[in-house]
C-alpha atoms as a PDB file:
ATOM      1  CA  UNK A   1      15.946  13.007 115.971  1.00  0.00           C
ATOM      2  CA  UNK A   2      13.978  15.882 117.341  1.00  0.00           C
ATOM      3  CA  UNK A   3      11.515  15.654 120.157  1.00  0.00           C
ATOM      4  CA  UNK A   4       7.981  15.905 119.681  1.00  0.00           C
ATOM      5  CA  UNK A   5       7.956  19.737 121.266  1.00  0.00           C
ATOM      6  CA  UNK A   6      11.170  20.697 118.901  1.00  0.00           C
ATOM      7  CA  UNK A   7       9.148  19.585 115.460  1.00  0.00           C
ATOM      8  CA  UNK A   8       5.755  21.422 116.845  1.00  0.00           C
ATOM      9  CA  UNK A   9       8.211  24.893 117.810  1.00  0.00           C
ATOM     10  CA  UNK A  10       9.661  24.531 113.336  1.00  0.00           C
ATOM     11  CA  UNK A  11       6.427  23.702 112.441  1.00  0.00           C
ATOM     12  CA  UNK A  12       4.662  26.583 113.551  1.00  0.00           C
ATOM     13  CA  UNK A  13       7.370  29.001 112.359  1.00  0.00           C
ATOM     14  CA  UNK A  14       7.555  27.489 108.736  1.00  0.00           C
ATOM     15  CA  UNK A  15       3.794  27.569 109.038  1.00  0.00           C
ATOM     16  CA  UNK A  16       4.193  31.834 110.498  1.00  0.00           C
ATOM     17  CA  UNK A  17       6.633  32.080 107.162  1.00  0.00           C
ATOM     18  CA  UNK A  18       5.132  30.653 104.630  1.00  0.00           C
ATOM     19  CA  UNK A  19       6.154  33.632 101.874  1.00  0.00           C
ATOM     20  CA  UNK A  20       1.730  35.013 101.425  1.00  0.00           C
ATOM     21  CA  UNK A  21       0.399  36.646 104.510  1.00  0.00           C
ATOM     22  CA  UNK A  22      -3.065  34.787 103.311  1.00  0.00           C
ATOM     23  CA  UNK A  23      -1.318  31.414 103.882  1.00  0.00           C
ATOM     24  CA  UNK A  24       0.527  32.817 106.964  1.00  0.00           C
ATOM     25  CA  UNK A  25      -2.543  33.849 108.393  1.00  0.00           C
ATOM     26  CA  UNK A  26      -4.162  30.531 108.064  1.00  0.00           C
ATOM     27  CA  UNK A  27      -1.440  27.873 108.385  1.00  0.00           C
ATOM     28  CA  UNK A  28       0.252  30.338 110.905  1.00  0.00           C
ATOM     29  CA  UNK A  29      -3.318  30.306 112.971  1.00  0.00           C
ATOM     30  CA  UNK A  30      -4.087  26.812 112.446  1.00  0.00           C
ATOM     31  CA  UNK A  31      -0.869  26.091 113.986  1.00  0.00           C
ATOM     32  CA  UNK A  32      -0.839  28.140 116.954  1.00  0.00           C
ATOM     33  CA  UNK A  33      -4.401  26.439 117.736  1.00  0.00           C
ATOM     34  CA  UNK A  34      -5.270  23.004 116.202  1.00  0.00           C
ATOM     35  CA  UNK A  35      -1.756  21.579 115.576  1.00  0.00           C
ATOM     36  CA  UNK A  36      -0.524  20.434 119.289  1.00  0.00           C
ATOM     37  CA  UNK A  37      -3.795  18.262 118.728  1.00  0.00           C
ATOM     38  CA  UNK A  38      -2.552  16.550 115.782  1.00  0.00           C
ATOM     39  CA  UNK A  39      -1.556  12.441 116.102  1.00  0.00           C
ATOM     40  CA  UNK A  40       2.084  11.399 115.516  1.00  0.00           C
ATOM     41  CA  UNK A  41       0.444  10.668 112.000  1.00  0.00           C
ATOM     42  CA  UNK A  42      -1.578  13.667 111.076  1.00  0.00           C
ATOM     43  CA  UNK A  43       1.683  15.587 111.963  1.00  0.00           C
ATOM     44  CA  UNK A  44       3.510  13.658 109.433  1.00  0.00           C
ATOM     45  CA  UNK A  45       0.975  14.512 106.814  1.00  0.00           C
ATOM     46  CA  UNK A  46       0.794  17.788 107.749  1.00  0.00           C
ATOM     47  CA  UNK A  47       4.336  18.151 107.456  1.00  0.00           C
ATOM     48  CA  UNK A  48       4.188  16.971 103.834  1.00  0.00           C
ATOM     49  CA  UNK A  49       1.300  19.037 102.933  1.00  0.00           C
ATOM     50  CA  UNK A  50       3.737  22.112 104.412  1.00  0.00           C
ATOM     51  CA  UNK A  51       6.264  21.281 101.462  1.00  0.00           C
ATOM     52  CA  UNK A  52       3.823  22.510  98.506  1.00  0.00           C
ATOM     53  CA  UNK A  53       3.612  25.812  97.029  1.00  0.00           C
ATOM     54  CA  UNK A  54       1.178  28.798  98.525  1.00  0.00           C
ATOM     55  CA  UNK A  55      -0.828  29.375  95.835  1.00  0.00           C
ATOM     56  CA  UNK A  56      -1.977  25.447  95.570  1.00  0.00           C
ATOM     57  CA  UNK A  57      -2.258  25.336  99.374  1.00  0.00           C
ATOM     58  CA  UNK A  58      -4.683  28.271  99.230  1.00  0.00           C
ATOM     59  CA  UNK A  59      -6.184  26.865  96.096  1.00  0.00           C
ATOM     60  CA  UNK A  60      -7.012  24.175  98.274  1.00  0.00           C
ATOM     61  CA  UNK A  61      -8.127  25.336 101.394  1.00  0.00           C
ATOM     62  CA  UNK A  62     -10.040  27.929  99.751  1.00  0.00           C
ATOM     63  CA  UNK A  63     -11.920  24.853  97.547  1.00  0.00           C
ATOM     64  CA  UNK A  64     -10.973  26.500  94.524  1.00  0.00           C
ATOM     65  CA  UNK A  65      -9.577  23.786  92.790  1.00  0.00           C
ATOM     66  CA  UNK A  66      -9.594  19.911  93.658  1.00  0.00           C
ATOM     67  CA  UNK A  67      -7.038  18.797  96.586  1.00  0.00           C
ATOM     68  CA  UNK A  68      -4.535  15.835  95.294  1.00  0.00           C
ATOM     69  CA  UNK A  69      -5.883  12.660  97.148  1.00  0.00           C
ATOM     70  CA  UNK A  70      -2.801  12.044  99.291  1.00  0.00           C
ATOM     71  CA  UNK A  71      -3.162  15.946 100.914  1.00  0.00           C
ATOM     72  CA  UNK A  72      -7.037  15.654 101.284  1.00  0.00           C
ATOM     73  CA  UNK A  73      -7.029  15.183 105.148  1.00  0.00           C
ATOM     74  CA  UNK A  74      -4.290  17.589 105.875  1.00  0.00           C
ATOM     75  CA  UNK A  75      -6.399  20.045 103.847  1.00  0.00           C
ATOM     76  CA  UNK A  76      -9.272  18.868 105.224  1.00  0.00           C
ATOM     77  CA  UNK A  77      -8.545  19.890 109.069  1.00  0.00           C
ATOM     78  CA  UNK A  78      -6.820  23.214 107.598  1.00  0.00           C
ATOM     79  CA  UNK A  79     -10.191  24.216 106.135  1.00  0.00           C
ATOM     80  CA  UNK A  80     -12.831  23.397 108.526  1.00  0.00           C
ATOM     81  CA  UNK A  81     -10.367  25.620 110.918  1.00  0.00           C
ATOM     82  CA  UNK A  82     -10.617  28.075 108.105  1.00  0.00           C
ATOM     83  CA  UNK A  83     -13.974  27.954 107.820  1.00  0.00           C
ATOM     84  CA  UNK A  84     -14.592  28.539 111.282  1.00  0.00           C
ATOM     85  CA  UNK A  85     -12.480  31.400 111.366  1.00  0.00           C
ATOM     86  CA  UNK A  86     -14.475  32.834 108.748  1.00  0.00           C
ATOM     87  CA  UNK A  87     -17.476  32.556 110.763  1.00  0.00           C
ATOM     88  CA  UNK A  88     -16.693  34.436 113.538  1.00  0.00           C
END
């Protein structure tokens, strides 16, 4: 089993990696600053969420088509990060 710090270093590289620079940019960025503050839970969902295909995730994020229930507070904290980002 891999230690909390192990599973937050693969995280953030799947999340650098992802195969579309849009979705590295903003799962890449949302890891380097949001996910250390994740719970044991949110991580797990998070880690889920990581599993789907680009273009949905980005769908998604980007609110341009509806987020399957079980994703919707992984997405959730992925776009208000993304949002913010856009405003500055």
């Amino acid at each position: 089993m891999e230690d909390h710090a192990t599973r937050l270093k693969r995280l953030r590289m799947r999340s650098w990696h992802r195969g579309i620079k849009e979705m590295d940019l903003i799962l890449g960025g949302f890891a380097d600053d949001e996910m250390k503050f994740l719970s044991l839970a949110e991580l797990d969902r998070h880690e889920v969420m990581m599993s789907e295909n680009d273009h949905d995730l980005y769908q998604w994020v980007s609110g341009q088509s509806k987020t399957p229930p079980e994703l919707a507070e992984a997405i959730s904290k992925i776009r208000v990060y993304f949002l913010k980002l856009k405003q500055n």
